[in-house]
N, C-alpha and C. Protein backbone atom coordinates (compact mmCIF):
# COMPACT_ATOMS: atom_id res chain seq x y z
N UNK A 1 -18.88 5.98 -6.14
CA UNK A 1 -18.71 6.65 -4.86
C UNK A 1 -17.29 7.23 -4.81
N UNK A 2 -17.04 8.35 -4.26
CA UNK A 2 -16.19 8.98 -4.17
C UNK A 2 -14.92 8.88 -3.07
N UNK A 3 -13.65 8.69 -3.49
CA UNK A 3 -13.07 8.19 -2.22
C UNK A 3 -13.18 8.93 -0.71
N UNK A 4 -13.66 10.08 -0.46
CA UNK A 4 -14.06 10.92 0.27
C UNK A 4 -15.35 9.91 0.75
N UNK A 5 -16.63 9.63 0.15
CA UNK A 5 -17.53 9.17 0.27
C UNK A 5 -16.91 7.78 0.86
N UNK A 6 -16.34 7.07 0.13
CA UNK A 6 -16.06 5.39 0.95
C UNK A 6 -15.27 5.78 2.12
N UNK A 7 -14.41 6.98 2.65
CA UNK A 7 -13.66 7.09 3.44
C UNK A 7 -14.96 7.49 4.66
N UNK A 8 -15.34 8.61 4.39
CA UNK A 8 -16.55 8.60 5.46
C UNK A 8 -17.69 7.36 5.72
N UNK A 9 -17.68 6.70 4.68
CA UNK A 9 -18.92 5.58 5.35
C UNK A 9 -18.51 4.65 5.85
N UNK A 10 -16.79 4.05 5.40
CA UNK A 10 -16.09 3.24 6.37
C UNK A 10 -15.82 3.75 7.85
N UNK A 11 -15.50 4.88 7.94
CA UNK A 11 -15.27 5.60 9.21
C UNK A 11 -16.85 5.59 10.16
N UNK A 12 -17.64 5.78 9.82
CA UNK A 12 -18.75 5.48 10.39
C UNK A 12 -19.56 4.25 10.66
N UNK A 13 -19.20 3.05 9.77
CA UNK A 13 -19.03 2.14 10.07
C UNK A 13 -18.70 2.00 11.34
N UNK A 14 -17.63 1.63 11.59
CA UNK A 14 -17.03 1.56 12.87
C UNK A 14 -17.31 2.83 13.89
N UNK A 15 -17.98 3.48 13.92
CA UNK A 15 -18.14 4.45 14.93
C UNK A 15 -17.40 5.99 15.06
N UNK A 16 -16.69 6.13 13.95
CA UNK A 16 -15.33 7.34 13.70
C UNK A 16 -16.17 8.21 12.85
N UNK A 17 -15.26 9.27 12.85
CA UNK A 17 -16.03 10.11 12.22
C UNK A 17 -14.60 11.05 11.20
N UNK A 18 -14.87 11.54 10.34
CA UNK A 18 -14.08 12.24 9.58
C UNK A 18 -13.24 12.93 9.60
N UNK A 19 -11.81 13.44 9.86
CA UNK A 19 -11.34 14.77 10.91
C UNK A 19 -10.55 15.33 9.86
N UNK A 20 -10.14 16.47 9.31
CA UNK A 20 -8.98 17.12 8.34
C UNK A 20 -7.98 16.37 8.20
N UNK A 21 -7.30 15.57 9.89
CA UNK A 21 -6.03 14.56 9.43
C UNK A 21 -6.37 13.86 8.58
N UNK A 22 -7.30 12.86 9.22
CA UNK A 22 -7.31 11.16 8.03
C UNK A 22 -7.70 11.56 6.98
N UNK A 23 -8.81 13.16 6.38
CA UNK A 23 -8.69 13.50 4.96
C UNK A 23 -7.60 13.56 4.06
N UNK A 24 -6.38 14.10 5.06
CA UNK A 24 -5.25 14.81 4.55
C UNK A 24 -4.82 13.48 4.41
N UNK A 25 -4.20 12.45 5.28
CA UNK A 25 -3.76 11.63 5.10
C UNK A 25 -3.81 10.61 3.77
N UNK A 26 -5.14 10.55 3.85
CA UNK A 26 -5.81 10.06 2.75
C UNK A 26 -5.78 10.42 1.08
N UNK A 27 -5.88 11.77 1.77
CA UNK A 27 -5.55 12.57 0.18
C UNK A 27 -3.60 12.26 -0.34
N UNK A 28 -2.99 12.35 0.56
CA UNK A 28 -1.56 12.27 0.47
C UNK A 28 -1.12 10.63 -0.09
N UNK A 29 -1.87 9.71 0.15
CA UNK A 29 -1.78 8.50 -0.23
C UNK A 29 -2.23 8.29 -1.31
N UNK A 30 -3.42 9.04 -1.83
CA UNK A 30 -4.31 8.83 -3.27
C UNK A 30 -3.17 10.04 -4.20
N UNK A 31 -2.37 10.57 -4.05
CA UNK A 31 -1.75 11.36 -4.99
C UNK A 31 -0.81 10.95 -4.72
N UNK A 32 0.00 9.98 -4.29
CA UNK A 32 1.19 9.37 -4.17
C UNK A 32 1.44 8.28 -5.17
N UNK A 33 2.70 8.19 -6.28
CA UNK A 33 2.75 7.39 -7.73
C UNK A 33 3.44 6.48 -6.63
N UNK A 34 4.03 6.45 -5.35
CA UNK A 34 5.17 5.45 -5.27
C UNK A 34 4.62 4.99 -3.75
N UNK A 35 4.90 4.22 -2.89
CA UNK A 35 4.83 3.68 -2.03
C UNK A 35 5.32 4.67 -0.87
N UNK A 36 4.91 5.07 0.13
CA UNK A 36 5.65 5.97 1.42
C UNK A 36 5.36 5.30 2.38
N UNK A 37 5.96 5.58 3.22
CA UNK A 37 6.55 4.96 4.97
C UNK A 37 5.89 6.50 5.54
N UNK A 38 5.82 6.32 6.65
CA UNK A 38 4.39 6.48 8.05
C UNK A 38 5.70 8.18 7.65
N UNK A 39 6.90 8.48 7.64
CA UNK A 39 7.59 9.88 7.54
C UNK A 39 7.67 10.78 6.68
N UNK A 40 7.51 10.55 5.17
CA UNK A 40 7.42 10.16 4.18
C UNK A 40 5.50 11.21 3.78
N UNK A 41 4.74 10.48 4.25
CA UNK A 41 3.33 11.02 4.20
C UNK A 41 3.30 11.95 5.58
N UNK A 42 4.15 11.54 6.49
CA UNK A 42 4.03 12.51 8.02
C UNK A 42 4.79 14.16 6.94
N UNK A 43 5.90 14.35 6.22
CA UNK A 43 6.42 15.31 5.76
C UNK A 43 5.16 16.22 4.71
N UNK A 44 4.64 14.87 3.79
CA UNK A 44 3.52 15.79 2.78
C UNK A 44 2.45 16.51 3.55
N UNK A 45 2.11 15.44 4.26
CA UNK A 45 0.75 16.24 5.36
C UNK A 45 0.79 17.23 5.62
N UNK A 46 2.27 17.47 6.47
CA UNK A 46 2.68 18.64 7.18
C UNK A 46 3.22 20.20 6.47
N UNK A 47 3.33 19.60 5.12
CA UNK A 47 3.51 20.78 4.15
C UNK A 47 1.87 21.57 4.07
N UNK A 48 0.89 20.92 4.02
CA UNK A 48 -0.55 21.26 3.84
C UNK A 48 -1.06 21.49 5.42
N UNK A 49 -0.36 20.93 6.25
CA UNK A 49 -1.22 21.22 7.88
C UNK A 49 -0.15 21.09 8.92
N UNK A 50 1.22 21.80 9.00
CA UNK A 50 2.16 22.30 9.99
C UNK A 50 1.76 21.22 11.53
N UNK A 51 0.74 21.78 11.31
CA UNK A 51 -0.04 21.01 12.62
C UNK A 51 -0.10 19.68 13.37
N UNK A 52 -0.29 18.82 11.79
CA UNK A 52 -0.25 17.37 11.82
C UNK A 52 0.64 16.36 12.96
N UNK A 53 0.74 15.66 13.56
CA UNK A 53 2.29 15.00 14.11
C UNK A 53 2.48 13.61 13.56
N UNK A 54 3.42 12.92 13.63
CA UNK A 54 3.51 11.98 13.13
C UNK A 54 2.41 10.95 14.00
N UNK A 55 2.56 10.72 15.16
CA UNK A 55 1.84 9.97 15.91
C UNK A 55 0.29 9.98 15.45
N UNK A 56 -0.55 11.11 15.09
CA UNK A 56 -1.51 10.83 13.96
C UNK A 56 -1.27 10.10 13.20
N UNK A 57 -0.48 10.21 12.22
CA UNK A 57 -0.41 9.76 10.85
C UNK A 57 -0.44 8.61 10.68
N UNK A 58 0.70 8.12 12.05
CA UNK A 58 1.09 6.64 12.69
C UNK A 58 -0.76 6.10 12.80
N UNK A 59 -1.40 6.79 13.69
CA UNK A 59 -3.29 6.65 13.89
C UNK A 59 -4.00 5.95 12.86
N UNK A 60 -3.74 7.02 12.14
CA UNK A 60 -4.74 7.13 10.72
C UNK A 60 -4.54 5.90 9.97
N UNK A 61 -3.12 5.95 10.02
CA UNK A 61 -2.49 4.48 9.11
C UNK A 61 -3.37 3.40 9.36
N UNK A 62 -3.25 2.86 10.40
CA UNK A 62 -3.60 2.04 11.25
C UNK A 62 -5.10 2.54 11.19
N UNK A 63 -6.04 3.00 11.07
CA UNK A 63 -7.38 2.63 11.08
C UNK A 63 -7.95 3.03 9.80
N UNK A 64 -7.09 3.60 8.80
CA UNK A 64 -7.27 3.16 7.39
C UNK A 64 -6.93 2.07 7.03
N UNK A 65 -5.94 1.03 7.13
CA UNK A 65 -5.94 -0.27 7.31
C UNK A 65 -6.84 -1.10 7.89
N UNK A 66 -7.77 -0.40 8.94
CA UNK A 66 -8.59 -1.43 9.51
C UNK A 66 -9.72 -1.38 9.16
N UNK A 67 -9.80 -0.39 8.10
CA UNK A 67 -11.51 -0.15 7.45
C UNK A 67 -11.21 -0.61 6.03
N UNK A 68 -9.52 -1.25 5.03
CA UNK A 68 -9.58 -1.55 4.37
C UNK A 68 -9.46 -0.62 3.53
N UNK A 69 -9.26 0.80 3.40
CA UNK A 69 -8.77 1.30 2.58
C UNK A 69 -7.49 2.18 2.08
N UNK A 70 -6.63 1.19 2.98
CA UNK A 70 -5.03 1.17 2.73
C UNK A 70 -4.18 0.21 3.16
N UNK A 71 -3.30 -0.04 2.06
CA UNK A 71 -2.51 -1.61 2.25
C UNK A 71 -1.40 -1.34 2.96
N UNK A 72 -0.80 -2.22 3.57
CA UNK A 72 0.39 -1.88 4.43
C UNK A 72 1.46 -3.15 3.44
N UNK A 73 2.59 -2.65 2.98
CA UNK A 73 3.64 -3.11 2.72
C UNK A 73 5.23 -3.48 3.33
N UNK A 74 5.38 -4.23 3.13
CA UNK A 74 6.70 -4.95 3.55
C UNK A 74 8.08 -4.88 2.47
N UNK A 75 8.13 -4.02 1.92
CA UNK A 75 8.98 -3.76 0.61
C UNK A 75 10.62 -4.12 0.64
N UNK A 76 11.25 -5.27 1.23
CA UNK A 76 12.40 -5.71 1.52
C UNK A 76 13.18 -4.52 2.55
N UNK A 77 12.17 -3.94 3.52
CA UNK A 77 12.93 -3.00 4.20
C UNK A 77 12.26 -3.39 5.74
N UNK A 78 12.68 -2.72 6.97
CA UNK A 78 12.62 -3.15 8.08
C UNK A 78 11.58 -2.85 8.24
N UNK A 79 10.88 -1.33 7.69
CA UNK A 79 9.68 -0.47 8.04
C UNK A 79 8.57 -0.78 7.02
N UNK A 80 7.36 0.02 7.22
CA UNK A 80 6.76 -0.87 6.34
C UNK A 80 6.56 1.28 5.67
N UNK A 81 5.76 -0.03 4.10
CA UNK A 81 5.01 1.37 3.45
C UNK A 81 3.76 1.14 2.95
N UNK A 82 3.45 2.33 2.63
CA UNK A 82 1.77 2.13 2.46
C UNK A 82 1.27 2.85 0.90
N UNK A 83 0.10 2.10 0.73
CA UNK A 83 -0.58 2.56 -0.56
C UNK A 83 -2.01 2.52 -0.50
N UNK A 84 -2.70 3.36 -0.86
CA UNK A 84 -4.30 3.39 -1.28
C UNK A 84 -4.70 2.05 -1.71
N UNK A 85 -5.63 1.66 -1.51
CA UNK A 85 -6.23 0.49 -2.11
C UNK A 85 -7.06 0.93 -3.55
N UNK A 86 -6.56 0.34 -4.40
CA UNK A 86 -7.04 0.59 -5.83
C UNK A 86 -7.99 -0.21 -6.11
N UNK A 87 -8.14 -1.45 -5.55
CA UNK A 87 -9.49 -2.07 -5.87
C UNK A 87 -9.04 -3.34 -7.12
N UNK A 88 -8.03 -3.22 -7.77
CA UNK A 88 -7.26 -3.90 -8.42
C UNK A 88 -6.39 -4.68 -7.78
N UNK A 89 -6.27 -5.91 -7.90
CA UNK A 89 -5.24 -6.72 -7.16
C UNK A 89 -3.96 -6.45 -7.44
N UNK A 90 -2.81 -6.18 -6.80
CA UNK A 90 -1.38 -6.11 -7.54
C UNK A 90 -0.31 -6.67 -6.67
N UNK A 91 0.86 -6.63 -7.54
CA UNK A 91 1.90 -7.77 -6.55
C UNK A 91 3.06 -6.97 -7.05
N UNK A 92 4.00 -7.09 -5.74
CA UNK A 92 4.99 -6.06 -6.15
C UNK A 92 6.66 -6.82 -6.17
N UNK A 93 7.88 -6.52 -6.79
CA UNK A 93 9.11 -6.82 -7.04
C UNK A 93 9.75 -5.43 -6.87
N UNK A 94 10.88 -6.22 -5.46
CA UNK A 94 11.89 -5.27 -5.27
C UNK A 94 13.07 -5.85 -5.85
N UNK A 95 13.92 -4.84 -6.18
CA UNK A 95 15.06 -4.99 -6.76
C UNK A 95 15.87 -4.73 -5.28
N UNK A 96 16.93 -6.34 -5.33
CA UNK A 96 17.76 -6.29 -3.99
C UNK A 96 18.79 -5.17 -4.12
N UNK A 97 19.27 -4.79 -5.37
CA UNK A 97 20.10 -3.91 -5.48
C UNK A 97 19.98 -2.41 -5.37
N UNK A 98 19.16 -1.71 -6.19
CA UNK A 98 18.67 -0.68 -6.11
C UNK A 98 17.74 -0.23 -5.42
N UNK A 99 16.63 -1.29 -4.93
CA UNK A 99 15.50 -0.89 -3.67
C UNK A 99 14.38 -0.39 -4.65
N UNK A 100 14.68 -0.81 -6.13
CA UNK A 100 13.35 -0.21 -7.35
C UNK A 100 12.10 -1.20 -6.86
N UNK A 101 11.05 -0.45 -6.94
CA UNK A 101 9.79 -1.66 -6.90
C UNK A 101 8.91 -1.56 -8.12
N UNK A 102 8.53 -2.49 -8.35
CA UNK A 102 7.90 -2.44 -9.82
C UNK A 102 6.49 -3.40 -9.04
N UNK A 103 5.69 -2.38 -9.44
CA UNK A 103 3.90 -3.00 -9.26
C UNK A 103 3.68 -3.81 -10.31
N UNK A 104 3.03 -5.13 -10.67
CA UNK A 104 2.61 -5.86 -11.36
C UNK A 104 1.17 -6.61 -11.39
N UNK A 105 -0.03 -6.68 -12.46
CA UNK A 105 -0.67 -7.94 -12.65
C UNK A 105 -0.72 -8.46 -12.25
N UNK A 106 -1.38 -9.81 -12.24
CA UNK A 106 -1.19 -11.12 -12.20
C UNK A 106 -2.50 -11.68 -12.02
N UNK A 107 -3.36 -11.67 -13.36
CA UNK A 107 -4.31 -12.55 -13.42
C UNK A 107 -4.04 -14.01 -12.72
N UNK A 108 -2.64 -14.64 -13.33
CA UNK A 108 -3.21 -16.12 -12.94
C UNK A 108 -2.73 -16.19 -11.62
N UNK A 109 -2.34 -15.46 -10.73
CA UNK A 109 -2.58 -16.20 -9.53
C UNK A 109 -3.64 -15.66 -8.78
N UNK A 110 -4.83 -14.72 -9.87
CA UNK A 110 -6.23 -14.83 -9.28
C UNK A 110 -6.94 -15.91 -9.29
N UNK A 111 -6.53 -16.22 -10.11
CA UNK A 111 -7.14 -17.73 -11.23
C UNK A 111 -6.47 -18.78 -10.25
N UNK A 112 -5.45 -18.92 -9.49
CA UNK A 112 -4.91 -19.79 -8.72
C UNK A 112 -5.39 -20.06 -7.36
N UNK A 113 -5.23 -18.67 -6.78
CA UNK A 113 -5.79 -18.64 -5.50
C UNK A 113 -7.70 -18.79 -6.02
N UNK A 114 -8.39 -18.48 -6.62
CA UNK A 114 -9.83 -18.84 -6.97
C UNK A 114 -10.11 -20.35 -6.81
N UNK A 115 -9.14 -21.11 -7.95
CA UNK A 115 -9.27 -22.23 -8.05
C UNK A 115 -8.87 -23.32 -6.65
N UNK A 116 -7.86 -22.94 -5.68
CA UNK A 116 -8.16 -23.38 -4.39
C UNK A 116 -8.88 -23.41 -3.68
N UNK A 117 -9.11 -22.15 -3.26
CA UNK A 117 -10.70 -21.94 -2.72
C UNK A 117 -11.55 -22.82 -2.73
N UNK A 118 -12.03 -22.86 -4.29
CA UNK A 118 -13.37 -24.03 -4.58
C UNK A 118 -12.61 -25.01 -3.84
N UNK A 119 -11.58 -25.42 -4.66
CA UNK A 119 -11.30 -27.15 -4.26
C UNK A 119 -11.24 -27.43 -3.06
N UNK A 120 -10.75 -26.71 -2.48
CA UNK A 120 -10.19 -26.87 -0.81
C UNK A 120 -11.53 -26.47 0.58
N UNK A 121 -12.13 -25.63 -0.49
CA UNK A 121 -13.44 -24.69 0.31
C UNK A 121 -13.15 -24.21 1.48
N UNK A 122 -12.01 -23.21 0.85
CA UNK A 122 -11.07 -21.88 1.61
C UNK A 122 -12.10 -21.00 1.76
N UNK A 123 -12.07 -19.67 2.52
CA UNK A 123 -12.52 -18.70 2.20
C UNK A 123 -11.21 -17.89 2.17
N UNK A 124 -10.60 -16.99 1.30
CA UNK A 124 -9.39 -16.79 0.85
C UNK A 124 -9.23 -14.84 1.79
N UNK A 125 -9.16 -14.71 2.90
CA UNK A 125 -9.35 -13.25 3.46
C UNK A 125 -8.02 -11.78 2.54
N UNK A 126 -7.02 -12.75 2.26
CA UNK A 126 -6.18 -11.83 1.72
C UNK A 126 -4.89 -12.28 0.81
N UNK A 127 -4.37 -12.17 0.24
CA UNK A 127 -3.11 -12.90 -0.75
C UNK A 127 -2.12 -12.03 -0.46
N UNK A 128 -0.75 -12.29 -0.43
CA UNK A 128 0.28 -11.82 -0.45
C UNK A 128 1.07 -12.06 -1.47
N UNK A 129 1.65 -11.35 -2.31
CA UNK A 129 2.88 -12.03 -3.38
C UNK A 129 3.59 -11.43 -3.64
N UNK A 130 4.97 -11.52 -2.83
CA UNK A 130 6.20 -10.27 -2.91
C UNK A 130 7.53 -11.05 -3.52
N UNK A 131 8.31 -10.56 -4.55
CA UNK A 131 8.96 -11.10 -5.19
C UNK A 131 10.13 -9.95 -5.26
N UNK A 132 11.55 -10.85 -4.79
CA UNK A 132 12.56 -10.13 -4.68
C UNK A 132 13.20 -10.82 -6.01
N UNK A 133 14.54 -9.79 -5.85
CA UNK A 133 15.74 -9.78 -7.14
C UNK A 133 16.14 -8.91 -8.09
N UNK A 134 16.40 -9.14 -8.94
CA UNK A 134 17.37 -8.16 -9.31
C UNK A 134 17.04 -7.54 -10.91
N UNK A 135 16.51 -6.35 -10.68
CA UNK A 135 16.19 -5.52 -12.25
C UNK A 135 16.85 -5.67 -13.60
N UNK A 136 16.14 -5.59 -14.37
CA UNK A 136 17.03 -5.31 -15.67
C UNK A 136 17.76 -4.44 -15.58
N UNK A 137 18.19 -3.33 -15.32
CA UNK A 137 18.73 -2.38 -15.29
C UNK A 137 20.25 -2.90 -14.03
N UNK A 138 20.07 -3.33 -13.01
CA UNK A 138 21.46 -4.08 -12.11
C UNK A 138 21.70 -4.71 -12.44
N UNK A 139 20.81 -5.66 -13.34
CA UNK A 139 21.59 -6.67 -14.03
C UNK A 139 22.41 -6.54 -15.57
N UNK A 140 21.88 -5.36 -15.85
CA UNK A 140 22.77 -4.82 -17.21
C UNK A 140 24.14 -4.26 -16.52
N UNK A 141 23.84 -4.23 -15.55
CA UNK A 141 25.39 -3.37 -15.26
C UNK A 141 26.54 -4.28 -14.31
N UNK A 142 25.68 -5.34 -13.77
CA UNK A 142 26.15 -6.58 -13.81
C UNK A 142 27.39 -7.34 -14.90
N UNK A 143 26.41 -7.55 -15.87
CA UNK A 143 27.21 -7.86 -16.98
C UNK A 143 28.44 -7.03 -17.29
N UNK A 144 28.23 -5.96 -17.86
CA UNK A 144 29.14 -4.39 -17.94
C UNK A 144 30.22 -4.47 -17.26
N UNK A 145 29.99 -5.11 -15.81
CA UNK A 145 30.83 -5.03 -14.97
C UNK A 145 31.94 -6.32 -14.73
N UNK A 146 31.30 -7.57 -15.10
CA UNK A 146 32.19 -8.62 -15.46
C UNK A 146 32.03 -10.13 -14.89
């Protein structure tokens, strides 16, 4: 199914229906390599639809999040940012210094959080795993530096 396709049958789901914004929106998040904040995707939109306002975008966010097909992030900053849901689990590391985020793996704490579940007889709705500190790269210059 096509993300167009899961975007319209979630939207109807709930009673919504499809509009050029949450396409655009949508599309701006699925061609995005890096993480953006609600201004960020309000600027790309608006290159393709002048029209757009942020207070949409602010909308869309928020009920693409509530149909599940966009994550909202907390990236060691006050505001949050957002990403497409890939369908792949991932866990992210900010660098306190530079503000770099590096997406990561992590089979075993599928294998972790799984294995609670059973034992505990969780039903597990969502995982979080955000990991701060400091890059190879600040920390090479760290050293360098003394």
């Amino acid at each position: 199914m096509s993300t167009e396709q899961q975007l319209t049958a979630a939207l109807r789901a709930i009673g919504r229906r499809l509009t050029r914004q949450r396409r655009l929106v949508m599309e701006v998040l699925e061609e995005a390599e890096e993480h953006l904040d609600a201004e960020a995707i309000h600027d790309r939109a608006k290159a393709r639809d002048p029209n757009i306002s942020l207070a949409t975008v602010y909308r869309t966010l928020a009920l693409l999040k509530e149909v599940g097909l966009v994550e909202e992030h907390r990236l060691g900053e006050d505001h949050a940012h957002y990403e497409a849901v890939r369908g792949v689990p991932h866990y992210h590391f900010t660098c306190l210094e530079c503000g770099r985020v590096i997406e990561f793996d992590a089979p075993e704490v599928d294998q972790v959080v799984q294995a609670l579940s059973r034992r505990e007889g969780l039903q597990i709705a969502d995982v979080h795993l955000f990991l701060t500190g400091y890059c190879r790269q600040c920390r090479s210059q760290e050293e360098c530096n003394g």
